[in-house]
N, C-alpha and C. Protein backbone atom coordinates (compact mmCIF):
# COMPACT_ATOMS: atom_id res chain seq x y z
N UNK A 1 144.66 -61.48 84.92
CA UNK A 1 143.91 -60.80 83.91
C UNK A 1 143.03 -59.75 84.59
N UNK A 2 142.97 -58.78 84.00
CA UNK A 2 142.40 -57.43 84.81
C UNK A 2 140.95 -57.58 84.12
N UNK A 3 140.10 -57.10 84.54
CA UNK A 3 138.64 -57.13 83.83
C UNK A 3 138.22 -55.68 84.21
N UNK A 4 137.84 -55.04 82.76
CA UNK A 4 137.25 -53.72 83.20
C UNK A 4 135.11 -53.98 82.93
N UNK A 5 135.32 -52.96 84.00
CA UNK A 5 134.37 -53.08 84.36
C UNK A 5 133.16 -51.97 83.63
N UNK A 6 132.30 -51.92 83.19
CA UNK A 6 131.62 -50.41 82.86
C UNK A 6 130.45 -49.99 84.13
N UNK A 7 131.21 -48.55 84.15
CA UNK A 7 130.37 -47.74 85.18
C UNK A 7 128.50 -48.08 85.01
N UNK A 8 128.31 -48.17 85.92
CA UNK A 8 126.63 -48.04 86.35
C UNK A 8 125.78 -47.08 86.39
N UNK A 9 125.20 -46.60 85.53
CA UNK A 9 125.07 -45.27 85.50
C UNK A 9 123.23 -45.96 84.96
N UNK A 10 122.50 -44.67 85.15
CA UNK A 10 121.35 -44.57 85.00
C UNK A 10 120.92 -45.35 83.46
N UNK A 11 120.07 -46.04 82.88
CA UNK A 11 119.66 -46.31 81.44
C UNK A 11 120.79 -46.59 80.47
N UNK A 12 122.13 -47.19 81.38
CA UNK A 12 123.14 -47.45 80.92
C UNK A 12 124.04 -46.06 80.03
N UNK A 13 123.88 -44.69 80.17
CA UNK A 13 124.07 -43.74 79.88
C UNK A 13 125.13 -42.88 80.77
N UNK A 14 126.09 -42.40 79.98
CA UNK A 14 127.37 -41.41 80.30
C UNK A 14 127.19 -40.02 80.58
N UNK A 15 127.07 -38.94 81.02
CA UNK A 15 126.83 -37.71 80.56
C UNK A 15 128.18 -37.53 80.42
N UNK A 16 128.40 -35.67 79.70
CA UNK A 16 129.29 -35.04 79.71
C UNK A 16 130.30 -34.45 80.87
N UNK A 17 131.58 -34.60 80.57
CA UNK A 17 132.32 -34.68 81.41
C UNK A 17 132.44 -32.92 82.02
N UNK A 18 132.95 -32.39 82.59
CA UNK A 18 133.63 -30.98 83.49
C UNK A 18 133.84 -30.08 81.98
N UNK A 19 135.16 -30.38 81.62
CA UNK A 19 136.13 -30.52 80.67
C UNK A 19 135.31 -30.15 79.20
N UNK A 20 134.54 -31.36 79.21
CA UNK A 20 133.93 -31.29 77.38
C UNK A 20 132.71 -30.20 77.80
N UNK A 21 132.27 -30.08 78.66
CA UNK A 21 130.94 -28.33 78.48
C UNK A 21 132.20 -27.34 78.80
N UNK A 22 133.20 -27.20 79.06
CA UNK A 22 133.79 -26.05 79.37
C UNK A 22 134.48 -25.65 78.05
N UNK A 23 134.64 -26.40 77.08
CA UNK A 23 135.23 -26.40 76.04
C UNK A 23 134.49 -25.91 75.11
N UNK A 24 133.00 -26.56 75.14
CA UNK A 24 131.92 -25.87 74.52
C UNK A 24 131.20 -24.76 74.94
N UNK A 25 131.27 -24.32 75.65
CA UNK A 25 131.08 -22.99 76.54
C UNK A 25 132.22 -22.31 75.89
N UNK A 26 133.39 -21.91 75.88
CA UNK A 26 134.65 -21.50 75.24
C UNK A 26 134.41 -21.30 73.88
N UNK A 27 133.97 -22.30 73.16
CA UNK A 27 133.52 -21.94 71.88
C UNK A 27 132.87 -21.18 71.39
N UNK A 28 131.43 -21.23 71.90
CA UNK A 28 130.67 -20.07 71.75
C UNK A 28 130.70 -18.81 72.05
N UNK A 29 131.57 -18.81 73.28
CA UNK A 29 132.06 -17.69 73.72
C UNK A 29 133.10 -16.87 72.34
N UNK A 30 133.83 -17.48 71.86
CA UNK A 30 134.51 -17.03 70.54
C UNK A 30 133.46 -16.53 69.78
N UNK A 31 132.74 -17.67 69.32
CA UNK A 31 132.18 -17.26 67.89
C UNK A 31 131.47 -16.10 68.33
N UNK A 32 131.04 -15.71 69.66
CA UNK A 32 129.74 -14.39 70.08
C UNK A 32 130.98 -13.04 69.97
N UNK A 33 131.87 -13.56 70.21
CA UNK A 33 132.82 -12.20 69.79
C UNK A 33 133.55 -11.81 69.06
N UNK A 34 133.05 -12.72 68.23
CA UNK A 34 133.07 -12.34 66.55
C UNK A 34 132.51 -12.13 65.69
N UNK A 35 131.13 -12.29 66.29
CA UNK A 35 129.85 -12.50 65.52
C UNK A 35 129.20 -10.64 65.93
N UNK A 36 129.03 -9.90 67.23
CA UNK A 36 128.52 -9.13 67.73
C UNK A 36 129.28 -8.09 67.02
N UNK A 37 130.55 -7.75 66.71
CA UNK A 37 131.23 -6.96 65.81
C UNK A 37 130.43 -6.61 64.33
N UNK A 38 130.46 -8.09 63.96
CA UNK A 38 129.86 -8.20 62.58
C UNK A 38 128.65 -7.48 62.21
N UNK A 39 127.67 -8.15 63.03
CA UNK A 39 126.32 -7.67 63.15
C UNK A 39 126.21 -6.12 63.56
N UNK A 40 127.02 -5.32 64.17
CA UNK A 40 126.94 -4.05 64.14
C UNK A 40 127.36 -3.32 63.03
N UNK A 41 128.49 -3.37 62.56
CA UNK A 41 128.94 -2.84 60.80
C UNK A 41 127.52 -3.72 59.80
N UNK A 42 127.12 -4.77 60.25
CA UNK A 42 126.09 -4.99 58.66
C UNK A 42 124.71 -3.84 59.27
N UNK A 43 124.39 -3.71 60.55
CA UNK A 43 123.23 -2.71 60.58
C UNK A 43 123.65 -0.93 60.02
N UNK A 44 125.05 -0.62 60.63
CA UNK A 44 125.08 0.61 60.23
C UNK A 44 125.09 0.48 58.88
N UNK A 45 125.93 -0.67 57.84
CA UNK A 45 125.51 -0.38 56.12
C UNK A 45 124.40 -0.51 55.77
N UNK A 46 123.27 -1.27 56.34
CA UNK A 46 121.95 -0.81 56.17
C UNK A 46 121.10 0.63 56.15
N UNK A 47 122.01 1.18 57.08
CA UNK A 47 121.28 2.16 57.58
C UNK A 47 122.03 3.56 56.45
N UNK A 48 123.07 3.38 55.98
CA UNK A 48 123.90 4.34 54.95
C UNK A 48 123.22 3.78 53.82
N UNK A 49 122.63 2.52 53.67
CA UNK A 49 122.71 2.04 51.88
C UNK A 49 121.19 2.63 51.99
N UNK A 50 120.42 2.87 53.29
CA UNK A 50 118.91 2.85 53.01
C UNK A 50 119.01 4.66 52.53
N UNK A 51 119.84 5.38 53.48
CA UNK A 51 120.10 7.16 53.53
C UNK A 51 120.20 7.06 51.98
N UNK A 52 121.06 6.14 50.90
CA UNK A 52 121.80 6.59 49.65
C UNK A 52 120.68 6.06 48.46
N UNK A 53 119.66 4.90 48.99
CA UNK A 53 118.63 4.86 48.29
C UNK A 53 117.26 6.09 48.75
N UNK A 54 117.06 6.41 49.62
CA UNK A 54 115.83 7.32 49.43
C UNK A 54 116.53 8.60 48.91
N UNK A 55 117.70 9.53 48.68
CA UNK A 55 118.19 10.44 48.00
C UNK A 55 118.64 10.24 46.46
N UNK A 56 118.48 8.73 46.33
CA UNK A 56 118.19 8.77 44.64
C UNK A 56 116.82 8.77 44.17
N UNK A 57 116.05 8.06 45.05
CA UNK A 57 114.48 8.40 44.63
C UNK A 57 114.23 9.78 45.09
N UNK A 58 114.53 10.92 46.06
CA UNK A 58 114.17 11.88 45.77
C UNK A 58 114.71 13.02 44.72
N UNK A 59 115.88 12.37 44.90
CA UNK A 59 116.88 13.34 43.24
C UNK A 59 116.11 12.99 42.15
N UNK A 60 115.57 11.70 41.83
CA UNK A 60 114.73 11.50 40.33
C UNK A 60 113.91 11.96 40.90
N UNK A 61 112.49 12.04 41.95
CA UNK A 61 111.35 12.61 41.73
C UNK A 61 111.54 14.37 41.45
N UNK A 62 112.40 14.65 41.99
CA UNK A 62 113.06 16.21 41.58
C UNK A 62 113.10 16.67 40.36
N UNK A 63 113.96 15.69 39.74
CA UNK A 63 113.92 15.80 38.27
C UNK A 63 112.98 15.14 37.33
N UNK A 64 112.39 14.25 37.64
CA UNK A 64 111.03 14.04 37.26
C UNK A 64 110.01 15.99 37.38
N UNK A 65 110.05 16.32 38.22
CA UNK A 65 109.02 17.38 38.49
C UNK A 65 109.72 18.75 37.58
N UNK A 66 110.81 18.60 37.64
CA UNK A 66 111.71 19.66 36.79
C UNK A 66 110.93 19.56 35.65
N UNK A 67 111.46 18.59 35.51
CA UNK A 67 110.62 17.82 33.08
C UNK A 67 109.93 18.45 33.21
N UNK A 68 108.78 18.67 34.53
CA UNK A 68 107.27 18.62 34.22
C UNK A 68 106.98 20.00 33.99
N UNK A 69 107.70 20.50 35.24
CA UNK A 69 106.99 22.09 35.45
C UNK A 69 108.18 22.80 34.68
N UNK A 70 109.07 22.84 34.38
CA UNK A 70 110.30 23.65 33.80
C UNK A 70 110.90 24.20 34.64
N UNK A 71 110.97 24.29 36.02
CA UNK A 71 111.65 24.54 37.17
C UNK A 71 112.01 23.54 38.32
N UNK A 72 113.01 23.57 38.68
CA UNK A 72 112.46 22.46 39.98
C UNK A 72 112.30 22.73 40.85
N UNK A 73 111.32 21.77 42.06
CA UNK A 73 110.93 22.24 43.27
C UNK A 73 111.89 23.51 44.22
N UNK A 74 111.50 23.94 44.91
CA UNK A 74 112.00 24.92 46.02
C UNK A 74 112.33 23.52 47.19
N UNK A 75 110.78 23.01 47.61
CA UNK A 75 111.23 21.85 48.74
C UNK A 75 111.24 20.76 48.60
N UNK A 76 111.17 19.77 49.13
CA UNK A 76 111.03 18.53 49.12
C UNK A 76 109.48 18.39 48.87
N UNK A 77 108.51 19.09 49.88
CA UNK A 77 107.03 18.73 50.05
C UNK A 77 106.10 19.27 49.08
N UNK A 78 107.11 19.51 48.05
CA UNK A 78 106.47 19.76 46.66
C UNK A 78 105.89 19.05 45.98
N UNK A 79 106.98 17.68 46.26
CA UNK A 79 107.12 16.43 45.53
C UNK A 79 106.13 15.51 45.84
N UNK A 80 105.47 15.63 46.51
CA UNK A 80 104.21 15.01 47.69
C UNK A 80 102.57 15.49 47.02
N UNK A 81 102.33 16.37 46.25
CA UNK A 81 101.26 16.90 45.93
C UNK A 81 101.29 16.75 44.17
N UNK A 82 99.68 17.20 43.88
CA UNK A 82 99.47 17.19 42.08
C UNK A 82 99.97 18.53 42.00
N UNK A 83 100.70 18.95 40.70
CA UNK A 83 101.23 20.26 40.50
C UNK A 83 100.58 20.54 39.44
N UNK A 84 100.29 22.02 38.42
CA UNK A 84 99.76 21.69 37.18
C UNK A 84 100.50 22.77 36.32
N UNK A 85 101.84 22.50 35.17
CA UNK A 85 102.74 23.38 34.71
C UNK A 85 102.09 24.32 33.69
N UNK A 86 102.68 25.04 33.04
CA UNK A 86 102.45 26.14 32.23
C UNK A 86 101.27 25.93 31.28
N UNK A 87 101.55 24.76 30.82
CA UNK A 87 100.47 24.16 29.87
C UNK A 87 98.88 23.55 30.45
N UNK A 88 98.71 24.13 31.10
CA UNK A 88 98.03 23.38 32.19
C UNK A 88 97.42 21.56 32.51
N UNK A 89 99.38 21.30 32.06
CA UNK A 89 99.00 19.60 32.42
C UNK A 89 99.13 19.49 33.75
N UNK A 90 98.45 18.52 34.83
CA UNK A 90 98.24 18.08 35.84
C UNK A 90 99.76 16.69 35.79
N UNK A 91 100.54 16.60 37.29
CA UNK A 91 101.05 15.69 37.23
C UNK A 91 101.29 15.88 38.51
N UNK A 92 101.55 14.38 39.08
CA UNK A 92 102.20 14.20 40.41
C UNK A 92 101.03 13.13 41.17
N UNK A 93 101.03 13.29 42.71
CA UNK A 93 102.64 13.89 43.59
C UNK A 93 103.40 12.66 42.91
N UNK A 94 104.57 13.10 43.18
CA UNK A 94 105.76 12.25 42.39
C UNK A 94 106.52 11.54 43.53
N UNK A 95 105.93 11.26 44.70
CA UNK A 95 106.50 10.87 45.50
C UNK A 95 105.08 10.95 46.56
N UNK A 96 104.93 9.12 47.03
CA UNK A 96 103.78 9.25 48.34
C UNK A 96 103.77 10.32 49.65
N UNK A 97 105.19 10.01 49.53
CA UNK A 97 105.16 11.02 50.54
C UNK A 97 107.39 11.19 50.56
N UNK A 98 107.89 12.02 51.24
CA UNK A 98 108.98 12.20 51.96
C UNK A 98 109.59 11.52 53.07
N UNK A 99 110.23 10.37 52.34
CA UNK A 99 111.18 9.49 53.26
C UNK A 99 111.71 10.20 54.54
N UNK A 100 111.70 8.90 55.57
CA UNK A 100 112.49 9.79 56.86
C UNK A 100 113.81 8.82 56.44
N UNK A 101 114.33 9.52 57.47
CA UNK A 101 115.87 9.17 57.52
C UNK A 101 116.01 7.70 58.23
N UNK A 102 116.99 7.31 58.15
CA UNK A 102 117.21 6.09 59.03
C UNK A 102 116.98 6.64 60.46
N UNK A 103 116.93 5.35 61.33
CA UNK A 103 117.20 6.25 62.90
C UNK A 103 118.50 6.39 63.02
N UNK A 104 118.22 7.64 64.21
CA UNK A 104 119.77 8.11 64.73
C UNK A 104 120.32 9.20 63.53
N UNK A 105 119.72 8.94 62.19
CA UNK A 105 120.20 9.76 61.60
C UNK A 105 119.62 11.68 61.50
N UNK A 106 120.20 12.72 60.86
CA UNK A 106 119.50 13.99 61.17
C UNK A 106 118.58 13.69 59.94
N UNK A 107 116.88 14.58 61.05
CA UNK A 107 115.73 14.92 60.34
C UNK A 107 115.39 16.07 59.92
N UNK A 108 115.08 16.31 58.86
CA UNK A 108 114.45 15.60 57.94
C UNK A 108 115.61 15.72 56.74
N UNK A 109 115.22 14.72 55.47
CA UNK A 109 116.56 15.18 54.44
C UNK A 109 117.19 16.41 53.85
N UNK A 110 118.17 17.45 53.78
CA UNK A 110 118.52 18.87 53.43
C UNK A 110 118.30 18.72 51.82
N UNK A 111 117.56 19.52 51.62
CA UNK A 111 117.76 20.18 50.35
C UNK A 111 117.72 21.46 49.62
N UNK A 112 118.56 21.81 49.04
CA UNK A 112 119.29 23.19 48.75
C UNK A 112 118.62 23.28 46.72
N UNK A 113 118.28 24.30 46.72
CA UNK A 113 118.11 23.87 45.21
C UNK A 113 118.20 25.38 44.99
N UNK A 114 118.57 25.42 43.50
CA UNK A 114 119.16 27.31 43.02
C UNK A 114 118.31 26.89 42.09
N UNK A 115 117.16 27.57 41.95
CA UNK A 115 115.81 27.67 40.64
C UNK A 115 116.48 28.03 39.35
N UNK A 116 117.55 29.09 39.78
CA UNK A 116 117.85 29.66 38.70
C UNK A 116 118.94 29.04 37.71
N UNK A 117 119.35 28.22 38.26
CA UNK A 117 120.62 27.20 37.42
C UNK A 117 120.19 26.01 37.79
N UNK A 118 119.02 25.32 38.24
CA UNK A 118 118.45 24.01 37.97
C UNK A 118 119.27 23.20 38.59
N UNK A 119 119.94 23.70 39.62
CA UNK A 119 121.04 22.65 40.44
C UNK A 119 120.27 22.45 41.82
N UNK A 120 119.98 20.96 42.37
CA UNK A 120 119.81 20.58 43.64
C UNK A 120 120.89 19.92 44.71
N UNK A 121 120.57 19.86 45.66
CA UNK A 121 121.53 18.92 46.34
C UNK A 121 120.68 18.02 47.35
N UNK A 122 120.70 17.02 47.60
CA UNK A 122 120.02 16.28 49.00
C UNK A 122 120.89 15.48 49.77
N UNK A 123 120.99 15.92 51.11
CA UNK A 123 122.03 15.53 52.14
C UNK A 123 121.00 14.38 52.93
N UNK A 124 122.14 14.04 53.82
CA UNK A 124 121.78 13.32 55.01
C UNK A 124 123.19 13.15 55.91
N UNK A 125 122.67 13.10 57.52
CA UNK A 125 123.64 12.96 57.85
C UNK A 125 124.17 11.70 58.98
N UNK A 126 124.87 10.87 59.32
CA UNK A 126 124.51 10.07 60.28
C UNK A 126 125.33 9.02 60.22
N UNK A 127 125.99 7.78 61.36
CA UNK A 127 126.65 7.16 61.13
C UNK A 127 128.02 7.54 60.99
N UNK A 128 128.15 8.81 61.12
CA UNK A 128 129.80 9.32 60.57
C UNK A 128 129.96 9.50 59.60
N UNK A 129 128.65 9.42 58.38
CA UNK A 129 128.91 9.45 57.01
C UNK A 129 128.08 10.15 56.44
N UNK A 130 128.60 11.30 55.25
CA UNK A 130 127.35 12.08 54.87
C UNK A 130 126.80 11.93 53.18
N UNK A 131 125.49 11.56 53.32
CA UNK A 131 125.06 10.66 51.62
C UNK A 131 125.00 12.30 50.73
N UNK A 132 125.52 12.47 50.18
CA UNK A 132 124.70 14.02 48.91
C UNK A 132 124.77 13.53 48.12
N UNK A 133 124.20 13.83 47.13
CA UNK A 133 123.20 13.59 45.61
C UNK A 133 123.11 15.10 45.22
N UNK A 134 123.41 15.68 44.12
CA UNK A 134 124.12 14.83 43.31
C UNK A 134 125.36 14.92 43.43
């Protein structure tokens, strides 16, 4: 009859073998190179969804200031101050101030506006992708 014996080990305790940390080492090693991909595409859509939200708040404060004055701004840093239209109502600034861009992206936001046909545009550029409004 054979009798097994159990190893002698410190507090009656086994550690991990060669084998079982190399396996778990291996693992993580996967999931980090699958994970580091990820995490770079979710920052750049942050950084496009943030460009496509501050050019809708400056397209409405635009047209907010249009209503007001019957023209719309020439710049952006229009939108930043009290204006007072024909009637001499007081309104504004319609905006604390003029969003910057994400980083990495171009400063400051483009905007093109024709007074005379009430058409604006507001760009941005960055990421490989360019946000305009409207």
């Amino acid at each position: 009859m054979k009798m097994f014996r159990k190893r002698l080990t410190l507090g009656g305790q086994r550690g991990f073998t060669l084998i079982e940390l190399l396996i778990v080492v291996a693992i993580i090693g996967i999931l980090a190179a699958i994970a580091i991909p990820l995490y770079a595409n979710v920052q750049q859509r942050a950084r496009i969804a943030k460009a496509q939200a501050d050019a809708r708040a400056l397209a409405s404060a635009a047209s907010i200031y249009g209503a007001h004055m019957g023209t719309i701004p020439t710049a952006l840093n229009q939108l930043t101050s009290q204006v007072t239209n024909g009637q001499g109502q007081v309104a504004g600034p319609f905006m604390a101030s003029v969003p910057t861009p994400p980083s990495g992206w171009s400063t400051p936001y483009g905007y093109a506006a024709s007074t005379s046909s009430g058409v604006f545009t507001i760009t941005a550029n960055g990421d490989g992708t360019t946000v305009s409004l409207p």
